[in-house]
PDB file of N, CA and C in Angstrom:
ATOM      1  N   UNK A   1     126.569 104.751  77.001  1.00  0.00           N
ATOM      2  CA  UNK A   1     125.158 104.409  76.837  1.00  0.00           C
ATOM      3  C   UNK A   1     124.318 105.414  77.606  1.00  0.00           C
ATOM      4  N   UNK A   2     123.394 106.079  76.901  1.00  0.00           N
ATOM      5  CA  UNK A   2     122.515 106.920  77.390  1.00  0.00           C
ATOM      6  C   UNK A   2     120.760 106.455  77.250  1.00  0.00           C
ATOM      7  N   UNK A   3     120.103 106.524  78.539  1.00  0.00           N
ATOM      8  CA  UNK A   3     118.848 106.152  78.168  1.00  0.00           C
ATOM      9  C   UNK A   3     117.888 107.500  79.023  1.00  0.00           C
ATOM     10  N   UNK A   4     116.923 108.221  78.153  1.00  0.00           N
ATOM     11  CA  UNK A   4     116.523 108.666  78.252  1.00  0.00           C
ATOM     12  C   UNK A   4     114.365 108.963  78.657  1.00  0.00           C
ATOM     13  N   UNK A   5     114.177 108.684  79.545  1.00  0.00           N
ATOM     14  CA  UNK A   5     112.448 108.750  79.630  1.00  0.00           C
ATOM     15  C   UNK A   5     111.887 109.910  79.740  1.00  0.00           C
ATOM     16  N   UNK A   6     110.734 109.582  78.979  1.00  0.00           N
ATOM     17  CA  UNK A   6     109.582 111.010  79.333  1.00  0.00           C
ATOM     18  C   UNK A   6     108.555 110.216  78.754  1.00  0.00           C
ATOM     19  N   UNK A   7     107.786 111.567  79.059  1.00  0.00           N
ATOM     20  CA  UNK A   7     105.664 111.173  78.855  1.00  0.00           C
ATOM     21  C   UNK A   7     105.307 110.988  80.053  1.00  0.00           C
ATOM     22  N   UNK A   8     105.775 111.076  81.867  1.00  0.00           N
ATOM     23  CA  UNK A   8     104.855 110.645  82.529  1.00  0.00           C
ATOM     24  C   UNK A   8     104.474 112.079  82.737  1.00  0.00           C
ATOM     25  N   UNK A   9     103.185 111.621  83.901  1.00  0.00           N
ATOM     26  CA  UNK A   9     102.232 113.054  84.053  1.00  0.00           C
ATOM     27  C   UNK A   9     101.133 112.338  84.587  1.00  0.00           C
ATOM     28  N   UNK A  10     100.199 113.865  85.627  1.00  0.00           N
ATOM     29  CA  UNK A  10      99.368 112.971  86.029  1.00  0.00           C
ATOM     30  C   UNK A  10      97.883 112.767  85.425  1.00  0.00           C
ATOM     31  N   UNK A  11      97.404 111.347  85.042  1.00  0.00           N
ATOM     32  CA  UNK A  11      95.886 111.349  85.069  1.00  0.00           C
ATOM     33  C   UNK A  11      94.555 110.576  85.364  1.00  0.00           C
ATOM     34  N   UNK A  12      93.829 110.381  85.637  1.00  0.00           N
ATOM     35  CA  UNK A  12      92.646 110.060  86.124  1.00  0.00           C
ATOM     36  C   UNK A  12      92.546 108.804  86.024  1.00  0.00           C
ATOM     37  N   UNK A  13      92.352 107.696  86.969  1.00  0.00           N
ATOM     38  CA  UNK A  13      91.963 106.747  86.787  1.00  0.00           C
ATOM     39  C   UNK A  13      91.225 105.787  85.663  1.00  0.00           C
ATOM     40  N   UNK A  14      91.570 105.284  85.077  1.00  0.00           N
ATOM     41  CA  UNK A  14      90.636 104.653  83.970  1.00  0.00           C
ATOM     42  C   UNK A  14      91.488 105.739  82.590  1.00  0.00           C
ATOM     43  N   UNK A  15      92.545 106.421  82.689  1.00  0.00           N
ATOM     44  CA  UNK A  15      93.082 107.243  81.128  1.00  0.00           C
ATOM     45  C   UNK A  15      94.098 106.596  81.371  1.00  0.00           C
ATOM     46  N   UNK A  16      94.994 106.948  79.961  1.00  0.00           N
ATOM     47  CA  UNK A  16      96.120 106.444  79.197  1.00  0.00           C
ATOM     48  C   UNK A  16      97.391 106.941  79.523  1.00  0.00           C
ATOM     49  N   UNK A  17      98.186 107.231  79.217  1.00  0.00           N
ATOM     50  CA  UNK A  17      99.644 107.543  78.857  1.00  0.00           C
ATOM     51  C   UNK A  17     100.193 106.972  78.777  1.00  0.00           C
ATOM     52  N   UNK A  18     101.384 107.724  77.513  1.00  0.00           N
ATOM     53  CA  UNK A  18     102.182 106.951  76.761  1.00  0.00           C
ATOM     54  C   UNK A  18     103.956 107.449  76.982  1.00  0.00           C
ATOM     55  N   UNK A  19     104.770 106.243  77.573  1.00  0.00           N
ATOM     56  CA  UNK A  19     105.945 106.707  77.894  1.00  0.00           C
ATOM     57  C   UNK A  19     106.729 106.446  76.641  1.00  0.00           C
ATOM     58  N   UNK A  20     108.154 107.381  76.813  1.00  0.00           N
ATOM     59  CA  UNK A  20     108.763 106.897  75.641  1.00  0.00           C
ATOM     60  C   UNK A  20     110.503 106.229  76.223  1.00  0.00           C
ATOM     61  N   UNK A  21     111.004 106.073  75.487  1.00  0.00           N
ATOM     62  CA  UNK A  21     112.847 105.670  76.042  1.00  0.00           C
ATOM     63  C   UNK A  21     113.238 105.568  75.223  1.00  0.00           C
ATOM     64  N   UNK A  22     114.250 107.149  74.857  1.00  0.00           N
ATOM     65  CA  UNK A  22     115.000 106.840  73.891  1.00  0.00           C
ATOM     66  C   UNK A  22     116.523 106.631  74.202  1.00  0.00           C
ATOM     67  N   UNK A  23     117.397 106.089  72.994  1.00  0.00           N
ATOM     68  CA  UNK A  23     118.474 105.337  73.371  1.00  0.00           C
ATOM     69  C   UNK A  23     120.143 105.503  72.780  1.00  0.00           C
ATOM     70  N   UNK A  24     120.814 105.963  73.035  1.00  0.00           N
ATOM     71  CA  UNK A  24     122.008 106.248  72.268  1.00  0.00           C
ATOM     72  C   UNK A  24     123.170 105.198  72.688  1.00  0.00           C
ATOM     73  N   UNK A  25     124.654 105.377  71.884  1.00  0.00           N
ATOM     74  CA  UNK A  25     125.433 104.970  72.670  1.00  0.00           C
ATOM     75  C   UNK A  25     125.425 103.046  72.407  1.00  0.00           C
ATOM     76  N   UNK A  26     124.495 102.090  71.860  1.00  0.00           N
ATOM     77  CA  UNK A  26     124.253 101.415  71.851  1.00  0.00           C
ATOM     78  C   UNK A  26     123.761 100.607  70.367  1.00  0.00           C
ATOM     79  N   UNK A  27     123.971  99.816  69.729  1.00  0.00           N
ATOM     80  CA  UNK A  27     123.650  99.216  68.558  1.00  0.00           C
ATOM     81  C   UNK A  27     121.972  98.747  69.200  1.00  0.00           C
ATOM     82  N   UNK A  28     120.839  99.635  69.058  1.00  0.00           N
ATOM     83  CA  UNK A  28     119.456  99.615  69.647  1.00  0.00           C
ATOM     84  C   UNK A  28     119.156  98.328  69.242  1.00  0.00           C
ATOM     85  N   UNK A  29     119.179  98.139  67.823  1.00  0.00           N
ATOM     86  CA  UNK A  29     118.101  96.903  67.288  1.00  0.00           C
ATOM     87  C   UNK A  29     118.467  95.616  68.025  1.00  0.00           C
ATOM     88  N   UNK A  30     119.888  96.009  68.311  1.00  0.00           N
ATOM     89  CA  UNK A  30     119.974  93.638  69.170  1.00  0.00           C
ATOM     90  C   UNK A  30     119.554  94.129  70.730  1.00  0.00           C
ATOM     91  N   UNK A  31     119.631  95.111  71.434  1.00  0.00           N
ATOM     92  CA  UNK A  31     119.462  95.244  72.494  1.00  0.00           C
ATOM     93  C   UNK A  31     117.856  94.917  72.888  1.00  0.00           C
ATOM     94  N   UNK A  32     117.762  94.379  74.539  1.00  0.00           N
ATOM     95  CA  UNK A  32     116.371  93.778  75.269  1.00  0.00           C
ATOM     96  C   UNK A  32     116.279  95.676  75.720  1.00  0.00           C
ATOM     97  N   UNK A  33     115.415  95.822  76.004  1.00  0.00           N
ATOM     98  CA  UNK A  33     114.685  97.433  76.669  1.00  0.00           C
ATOM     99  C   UNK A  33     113.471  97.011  77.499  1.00  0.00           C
ATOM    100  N   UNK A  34     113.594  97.251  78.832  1.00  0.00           N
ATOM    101  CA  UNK A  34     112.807  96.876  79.748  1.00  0.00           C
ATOM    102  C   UNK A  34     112.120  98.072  80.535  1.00  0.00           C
ATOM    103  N   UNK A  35     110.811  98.512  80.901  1.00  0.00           N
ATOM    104  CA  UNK A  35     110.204  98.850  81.745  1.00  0.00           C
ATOM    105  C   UNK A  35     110.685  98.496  83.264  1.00  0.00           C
ATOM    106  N   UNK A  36     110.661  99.622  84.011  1.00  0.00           N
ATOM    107  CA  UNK A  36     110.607  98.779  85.731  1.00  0.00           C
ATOM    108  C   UNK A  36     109.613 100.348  86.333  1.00  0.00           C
ATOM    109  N   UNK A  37     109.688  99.751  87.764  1.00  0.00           N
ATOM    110  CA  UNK A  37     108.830 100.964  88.090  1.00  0.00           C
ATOM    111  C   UNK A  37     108.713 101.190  89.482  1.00  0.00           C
ATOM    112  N   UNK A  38     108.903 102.089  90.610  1.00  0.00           N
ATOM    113  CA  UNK A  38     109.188 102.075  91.862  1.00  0.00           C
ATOM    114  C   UNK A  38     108.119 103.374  92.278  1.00  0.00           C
ATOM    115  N   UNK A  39     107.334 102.368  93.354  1.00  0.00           N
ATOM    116  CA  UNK A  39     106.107 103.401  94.099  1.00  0.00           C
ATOM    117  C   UNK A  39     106.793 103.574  95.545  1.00  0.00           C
ATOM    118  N   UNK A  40     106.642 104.626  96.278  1.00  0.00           N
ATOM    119  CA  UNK A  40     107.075 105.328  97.000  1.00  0.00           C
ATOM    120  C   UNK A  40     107.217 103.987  98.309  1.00  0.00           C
ATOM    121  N   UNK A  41     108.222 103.715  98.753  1.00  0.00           N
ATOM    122  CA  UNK A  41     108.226 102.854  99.690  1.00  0.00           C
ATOM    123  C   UNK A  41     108.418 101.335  99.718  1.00  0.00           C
ATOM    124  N   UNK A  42     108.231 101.617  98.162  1.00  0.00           N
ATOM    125  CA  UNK A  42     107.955  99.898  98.021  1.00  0.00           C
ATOM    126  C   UNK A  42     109.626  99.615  96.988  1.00  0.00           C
ATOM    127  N   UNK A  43     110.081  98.165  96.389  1.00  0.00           N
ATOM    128  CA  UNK A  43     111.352  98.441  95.585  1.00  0.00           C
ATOM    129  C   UNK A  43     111.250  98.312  94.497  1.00  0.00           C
ATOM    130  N   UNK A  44     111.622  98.316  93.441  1.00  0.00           N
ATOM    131  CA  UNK A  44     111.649  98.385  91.906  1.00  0.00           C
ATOM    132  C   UNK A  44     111.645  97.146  91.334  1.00  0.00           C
ATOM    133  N   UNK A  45     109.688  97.449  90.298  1.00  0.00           N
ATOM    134  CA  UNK A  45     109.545  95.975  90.034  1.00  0.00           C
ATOM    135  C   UNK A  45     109.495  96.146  88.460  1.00  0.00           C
ATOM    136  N   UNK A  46     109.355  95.166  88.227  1.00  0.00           N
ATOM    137  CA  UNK A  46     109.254  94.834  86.408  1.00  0.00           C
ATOM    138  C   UNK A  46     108.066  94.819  86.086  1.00  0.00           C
ATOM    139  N   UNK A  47     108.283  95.528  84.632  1.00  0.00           N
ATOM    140  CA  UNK A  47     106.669  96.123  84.059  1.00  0.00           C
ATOM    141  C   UNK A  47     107.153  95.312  82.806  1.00  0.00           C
ATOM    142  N   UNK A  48     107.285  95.739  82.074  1.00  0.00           N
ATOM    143  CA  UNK A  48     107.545  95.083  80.725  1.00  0.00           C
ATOM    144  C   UNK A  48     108.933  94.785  80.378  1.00  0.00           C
ATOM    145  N   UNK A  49     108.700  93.964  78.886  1.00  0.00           N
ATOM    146  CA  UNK A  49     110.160  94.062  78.339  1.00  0.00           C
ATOM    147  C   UNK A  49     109.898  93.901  76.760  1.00  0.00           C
ATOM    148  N   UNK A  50     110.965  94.315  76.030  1.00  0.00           N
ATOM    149  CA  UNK A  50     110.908  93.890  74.498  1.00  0.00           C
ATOM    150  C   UNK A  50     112.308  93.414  73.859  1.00  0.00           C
ATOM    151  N   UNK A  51     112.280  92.740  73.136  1.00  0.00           N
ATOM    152  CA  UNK A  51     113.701  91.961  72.899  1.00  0.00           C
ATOM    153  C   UNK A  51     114.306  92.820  71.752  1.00  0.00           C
ATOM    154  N   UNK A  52     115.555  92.752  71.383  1.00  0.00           N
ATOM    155  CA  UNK A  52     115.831  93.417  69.988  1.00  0.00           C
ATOM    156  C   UNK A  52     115.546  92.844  69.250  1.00  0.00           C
ATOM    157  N   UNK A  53     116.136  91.642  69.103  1.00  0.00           N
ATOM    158  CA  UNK A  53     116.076  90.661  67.417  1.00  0.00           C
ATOM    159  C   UNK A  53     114.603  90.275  67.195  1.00  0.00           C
ATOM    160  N   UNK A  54     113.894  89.421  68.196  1.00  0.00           N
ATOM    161  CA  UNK A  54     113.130  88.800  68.324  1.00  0.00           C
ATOM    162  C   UNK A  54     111.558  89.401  68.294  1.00  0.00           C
ATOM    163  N   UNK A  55     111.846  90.580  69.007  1.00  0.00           N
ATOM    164  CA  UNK A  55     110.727  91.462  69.709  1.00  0.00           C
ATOM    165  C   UNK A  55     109.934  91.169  70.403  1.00  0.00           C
ATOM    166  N   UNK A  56     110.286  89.834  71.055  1.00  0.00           N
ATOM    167  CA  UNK A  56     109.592  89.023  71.909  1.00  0.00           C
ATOM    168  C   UNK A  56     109.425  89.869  72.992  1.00  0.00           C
ATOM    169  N   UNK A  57     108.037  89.859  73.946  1.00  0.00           N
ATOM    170  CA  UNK A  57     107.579  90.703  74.720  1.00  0.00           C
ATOM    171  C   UNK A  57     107.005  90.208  76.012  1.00  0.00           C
ATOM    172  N   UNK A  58     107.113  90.734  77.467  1.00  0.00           N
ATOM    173  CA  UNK A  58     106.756  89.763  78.251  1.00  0.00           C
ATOM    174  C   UNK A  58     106.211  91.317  79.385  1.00  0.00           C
ATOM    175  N   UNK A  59     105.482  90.686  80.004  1.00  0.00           N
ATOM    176  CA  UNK A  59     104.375  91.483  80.850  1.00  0.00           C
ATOM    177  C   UNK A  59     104.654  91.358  82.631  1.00  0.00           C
ATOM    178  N   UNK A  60     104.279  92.127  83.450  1.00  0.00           N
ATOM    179  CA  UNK A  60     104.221  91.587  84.310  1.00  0.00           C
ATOM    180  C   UNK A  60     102.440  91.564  84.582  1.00  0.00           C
ATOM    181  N   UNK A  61     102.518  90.645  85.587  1.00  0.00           N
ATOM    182  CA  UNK A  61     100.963  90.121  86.021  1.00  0.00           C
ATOM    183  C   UNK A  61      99.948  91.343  85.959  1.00  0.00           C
ATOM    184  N   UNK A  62     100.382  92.372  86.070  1.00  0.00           N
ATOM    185  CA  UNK A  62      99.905  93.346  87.081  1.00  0.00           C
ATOM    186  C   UNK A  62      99.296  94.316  86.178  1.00  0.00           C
ATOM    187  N   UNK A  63     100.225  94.129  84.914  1.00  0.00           N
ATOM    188  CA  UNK A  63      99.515  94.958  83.836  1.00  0.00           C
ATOM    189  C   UNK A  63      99.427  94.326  82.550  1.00  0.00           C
ATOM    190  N   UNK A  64      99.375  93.120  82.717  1.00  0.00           N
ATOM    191  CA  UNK A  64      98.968  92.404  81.433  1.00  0.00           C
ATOM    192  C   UNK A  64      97.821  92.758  80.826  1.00  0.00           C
ATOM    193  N   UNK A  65      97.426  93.255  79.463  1.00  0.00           N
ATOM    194  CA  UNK A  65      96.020  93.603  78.886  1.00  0.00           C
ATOM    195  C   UNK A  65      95.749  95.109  79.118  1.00  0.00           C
ATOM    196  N   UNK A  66      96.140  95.857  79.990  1.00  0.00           N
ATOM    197  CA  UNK A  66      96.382  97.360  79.892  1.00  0.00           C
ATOM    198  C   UNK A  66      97.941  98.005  79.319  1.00  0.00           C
ATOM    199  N   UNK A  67      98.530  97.265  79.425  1.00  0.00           N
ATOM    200  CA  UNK A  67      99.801  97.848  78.907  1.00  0.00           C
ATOM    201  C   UNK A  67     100.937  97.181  77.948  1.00  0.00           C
ATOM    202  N   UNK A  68     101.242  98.410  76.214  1.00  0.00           N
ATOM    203  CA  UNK A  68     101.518  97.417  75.443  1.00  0.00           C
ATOM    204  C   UNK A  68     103.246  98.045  75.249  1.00  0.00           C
ATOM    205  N   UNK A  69     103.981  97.318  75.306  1.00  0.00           N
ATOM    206  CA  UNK A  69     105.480  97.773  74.842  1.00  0.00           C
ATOM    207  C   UNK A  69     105.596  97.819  73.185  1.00  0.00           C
ATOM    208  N   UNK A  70     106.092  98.538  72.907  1.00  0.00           N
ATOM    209  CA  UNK A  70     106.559  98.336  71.414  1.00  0.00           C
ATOM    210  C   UNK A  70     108.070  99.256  71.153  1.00  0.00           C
ATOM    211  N   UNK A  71     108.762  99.244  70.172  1.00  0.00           N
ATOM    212  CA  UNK A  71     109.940  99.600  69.802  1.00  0.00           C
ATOM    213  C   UNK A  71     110.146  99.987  68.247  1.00  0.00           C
ATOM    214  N   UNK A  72     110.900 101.207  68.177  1.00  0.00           N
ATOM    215  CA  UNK A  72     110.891 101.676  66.571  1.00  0.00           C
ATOM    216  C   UNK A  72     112.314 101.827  66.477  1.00  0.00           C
ATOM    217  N   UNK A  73     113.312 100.640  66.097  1.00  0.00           N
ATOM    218  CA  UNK A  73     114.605 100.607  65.873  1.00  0.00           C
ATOM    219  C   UNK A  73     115.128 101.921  65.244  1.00  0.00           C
ATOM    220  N   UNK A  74     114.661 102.068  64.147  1.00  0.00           N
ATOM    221  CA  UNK A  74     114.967 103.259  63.280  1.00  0.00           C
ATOM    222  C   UNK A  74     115.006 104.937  63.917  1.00  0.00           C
ATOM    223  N   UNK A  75     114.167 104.927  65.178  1.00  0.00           N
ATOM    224  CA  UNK A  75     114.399 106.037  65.716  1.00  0.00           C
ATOM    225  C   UNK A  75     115.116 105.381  66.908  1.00  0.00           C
ATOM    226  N   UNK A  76     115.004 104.571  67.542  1.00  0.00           N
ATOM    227  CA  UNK A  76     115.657 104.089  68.783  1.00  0.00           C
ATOM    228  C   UNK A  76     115.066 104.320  69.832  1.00  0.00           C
ATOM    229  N   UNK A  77     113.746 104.332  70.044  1.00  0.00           N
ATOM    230  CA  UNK A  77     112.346 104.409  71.070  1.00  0.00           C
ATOM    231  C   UNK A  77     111.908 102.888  71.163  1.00  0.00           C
ATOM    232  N   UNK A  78     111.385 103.221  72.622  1.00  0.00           N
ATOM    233  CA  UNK A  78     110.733 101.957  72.981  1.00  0.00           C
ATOM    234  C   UNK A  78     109.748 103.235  73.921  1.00  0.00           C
ATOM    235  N   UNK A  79     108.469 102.450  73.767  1.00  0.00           N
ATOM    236  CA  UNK A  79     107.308 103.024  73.998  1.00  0.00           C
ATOM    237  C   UNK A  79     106.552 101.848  75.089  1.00  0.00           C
ATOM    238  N   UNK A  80     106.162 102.735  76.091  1.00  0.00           N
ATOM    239  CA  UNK A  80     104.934 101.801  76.829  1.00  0.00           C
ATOM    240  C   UNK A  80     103.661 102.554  76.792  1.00  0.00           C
ATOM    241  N   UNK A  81     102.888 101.953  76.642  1.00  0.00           N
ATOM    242  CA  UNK A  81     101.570 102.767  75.804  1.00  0.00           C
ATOM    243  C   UNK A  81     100.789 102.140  77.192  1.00  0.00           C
ATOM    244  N   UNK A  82     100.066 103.245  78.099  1.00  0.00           N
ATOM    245  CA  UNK A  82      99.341 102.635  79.511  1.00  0.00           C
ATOM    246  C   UNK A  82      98.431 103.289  79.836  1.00  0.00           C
ATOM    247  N   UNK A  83      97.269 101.686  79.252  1.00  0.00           N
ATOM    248  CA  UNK A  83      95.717 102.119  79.353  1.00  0.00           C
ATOM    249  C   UNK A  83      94.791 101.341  81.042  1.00  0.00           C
ATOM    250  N   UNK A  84      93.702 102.529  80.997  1.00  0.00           N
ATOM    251  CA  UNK A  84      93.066 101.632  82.037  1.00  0.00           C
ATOM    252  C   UNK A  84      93.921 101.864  83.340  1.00  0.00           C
ATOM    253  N   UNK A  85      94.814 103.297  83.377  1.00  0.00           N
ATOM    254  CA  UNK A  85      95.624 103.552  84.528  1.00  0.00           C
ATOM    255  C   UNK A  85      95.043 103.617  85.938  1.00  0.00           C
ATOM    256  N   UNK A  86      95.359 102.537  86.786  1.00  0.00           N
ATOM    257  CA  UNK A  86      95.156 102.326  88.277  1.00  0.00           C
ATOM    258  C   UNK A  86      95.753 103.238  89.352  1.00  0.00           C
ATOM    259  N   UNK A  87      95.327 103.842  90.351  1.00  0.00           N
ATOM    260  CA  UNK A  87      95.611 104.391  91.195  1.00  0.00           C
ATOM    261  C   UNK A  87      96.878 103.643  92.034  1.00  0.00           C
ATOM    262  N   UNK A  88      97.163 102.317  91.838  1.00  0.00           N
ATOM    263  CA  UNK A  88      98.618 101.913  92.234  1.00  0.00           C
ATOM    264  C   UNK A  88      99.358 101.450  90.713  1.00  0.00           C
ATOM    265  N   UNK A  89      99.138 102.011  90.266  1.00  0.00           N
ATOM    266  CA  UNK A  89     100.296 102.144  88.817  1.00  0.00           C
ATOM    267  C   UNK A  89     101.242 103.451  89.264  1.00  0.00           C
ATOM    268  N   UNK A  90     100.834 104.487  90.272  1.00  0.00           N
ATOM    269  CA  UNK A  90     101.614 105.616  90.433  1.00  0.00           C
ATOM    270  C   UNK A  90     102.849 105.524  90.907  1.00  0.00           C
ATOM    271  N   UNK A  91     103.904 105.285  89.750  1.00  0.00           N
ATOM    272  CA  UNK A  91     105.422 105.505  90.698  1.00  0.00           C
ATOM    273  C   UNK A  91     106.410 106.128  89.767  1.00  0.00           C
ATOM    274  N   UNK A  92     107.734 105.815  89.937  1.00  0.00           N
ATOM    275  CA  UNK A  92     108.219 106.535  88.884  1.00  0.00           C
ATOM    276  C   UNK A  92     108.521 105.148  87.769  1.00  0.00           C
ATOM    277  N   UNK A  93     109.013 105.509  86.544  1.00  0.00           N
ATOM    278  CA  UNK A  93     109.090 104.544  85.685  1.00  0.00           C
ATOM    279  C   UNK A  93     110.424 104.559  85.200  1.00  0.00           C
ATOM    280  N   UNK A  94     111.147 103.413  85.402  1.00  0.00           N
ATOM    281  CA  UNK A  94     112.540 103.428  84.322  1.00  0.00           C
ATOM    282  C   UNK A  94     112.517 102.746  83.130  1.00  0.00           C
ATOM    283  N   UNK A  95     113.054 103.570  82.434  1.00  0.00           N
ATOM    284  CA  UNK A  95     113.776 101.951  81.410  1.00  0.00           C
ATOM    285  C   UNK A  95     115.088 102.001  81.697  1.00  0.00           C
ATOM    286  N   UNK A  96     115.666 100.372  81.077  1.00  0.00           N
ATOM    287  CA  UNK A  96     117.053  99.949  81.666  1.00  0.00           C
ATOM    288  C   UNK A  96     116.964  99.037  80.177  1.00  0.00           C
ATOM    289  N   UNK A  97     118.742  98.602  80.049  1.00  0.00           N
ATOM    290  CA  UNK A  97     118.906  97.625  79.298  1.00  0.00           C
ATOM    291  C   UNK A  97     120.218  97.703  79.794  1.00  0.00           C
ATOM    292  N   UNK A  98     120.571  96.772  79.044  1.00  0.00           N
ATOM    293  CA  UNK A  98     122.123  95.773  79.683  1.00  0.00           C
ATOM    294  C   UNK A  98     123.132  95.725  77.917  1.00  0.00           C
ATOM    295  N   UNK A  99     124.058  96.132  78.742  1.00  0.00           N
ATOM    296  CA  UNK A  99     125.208  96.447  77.981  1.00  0.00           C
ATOM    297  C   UNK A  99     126.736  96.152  78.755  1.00  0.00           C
ATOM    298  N   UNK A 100     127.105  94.988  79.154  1.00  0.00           N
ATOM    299  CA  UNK A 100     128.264  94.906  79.787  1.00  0.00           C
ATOM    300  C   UNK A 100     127.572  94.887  81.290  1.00  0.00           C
ATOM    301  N   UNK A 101     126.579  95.638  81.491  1.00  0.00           N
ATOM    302  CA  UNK A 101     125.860  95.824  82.703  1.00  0.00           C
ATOM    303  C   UNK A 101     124.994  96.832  82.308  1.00  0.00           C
ATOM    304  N   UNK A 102     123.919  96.689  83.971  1.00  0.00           N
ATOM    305  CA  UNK A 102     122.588  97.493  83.182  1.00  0.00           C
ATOM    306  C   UNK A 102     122.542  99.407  83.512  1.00  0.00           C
ATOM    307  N   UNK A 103     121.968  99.584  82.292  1.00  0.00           N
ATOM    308  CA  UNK A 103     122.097 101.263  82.549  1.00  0.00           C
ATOM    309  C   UNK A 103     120.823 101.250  82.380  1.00  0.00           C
ATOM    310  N   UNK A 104     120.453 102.682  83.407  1.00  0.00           N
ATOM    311  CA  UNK A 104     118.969 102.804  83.429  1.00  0.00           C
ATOM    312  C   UNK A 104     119.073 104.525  83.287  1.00  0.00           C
ATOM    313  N   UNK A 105     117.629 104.768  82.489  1.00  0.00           N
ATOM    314  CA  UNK A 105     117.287 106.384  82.517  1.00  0.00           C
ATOM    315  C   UNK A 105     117.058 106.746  83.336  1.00  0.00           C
ATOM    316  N   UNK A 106     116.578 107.794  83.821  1.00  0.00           N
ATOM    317  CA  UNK A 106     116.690 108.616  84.712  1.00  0.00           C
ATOM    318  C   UNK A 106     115.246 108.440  85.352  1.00  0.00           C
ATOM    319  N   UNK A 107     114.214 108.041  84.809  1.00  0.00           N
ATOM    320  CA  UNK A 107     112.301 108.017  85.233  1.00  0.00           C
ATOM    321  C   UNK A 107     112.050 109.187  85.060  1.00  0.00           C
ATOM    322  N   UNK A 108     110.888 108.716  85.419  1.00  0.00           N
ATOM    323  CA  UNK A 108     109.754 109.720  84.188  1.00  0.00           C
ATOM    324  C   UNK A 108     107.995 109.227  85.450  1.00  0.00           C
ATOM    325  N   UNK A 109     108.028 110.263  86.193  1.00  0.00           N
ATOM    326  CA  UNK A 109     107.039 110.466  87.263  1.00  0.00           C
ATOM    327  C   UNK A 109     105.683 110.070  86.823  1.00  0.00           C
ATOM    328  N   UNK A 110     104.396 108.800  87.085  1.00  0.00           N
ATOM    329  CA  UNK A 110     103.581 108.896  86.994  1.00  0.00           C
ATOM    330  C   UNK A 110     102.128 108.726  87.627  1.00  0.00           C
ATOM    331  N   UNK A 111     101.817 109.859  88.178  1.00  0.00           N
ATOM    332  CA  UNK A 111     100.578 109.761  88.935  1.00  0.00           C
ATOM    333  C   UNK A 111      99.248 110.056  88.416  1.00  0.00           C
ATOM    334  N   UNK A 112      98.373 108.550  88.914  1.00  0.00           N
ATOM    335  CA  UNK A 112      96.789 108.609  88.641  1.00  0.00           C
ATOM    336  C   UNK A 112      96.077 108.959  90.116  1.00  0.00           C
ATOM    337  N   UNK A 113      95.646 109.347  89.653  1.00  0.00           N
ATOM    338  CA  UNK A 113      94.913 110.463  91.392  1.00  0.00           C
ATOM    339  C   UNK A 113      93.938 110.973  90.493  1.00  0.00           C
ATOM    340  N   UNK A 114      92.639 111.225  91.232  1.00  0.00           N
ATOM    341  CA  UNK A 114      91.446 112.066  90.817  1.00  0.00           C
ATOM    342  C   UNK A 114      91.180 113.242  91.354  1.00  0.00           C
TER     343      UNK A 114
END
């Protein structure tokens, strides 16, 4: 199982970016694909998630209404699309999913600074 992130980068308070995670190694469509995210000092918390079958989707508090998960089975991406970026949104970002146990990509750096 290979999971792969990119799209972070840095930008301005109040702009967007859009991460991606793509996925090999794995039958994508039944698999959950989760967001997490670790700011310098602090430990690795949960941002989003999206289900395979279901596509049921769940938020954490923190970015509910700025940030939307979605997933394109057919290519094997899961996307976090992140608007309205806060100056403590800056950390690095994983995705992870669980397969026997959980494998996570590698992150994908994102800083809002002006």
């Amino acid at each position: 199982v290979q999971l792969q992130a990119s799209g972070g980068g840095l930008v301005q308070p109040g702009g967007s970016l859009s991460l991606s995670c793509g996925a090999s190694g794995i039958i994508f469509r039944i698999n959950t694909v989760e967001w997490y995210r670790q700011a310098p000092g602090k430990q690795r918390e949960f941002v989003a998630s999206v289900a395979g079958v279901s596509n049921a989707k769940e938020y954490a508090d923190a970015v509910k209404g700025r940030f939307t998960i979605s997933r394109d089975n057919a290519k094997n991406q899961v996307y976090l699309q992140m608007n309205g970026l806060r100056p403590e949104d800056t950390a690095v970002y994983y995705c992870k999913t669980y397969v026997h146990r959980d494998w996570w990509g590698q992150g994908t750096q994102v800083t809002v600074s002006s």
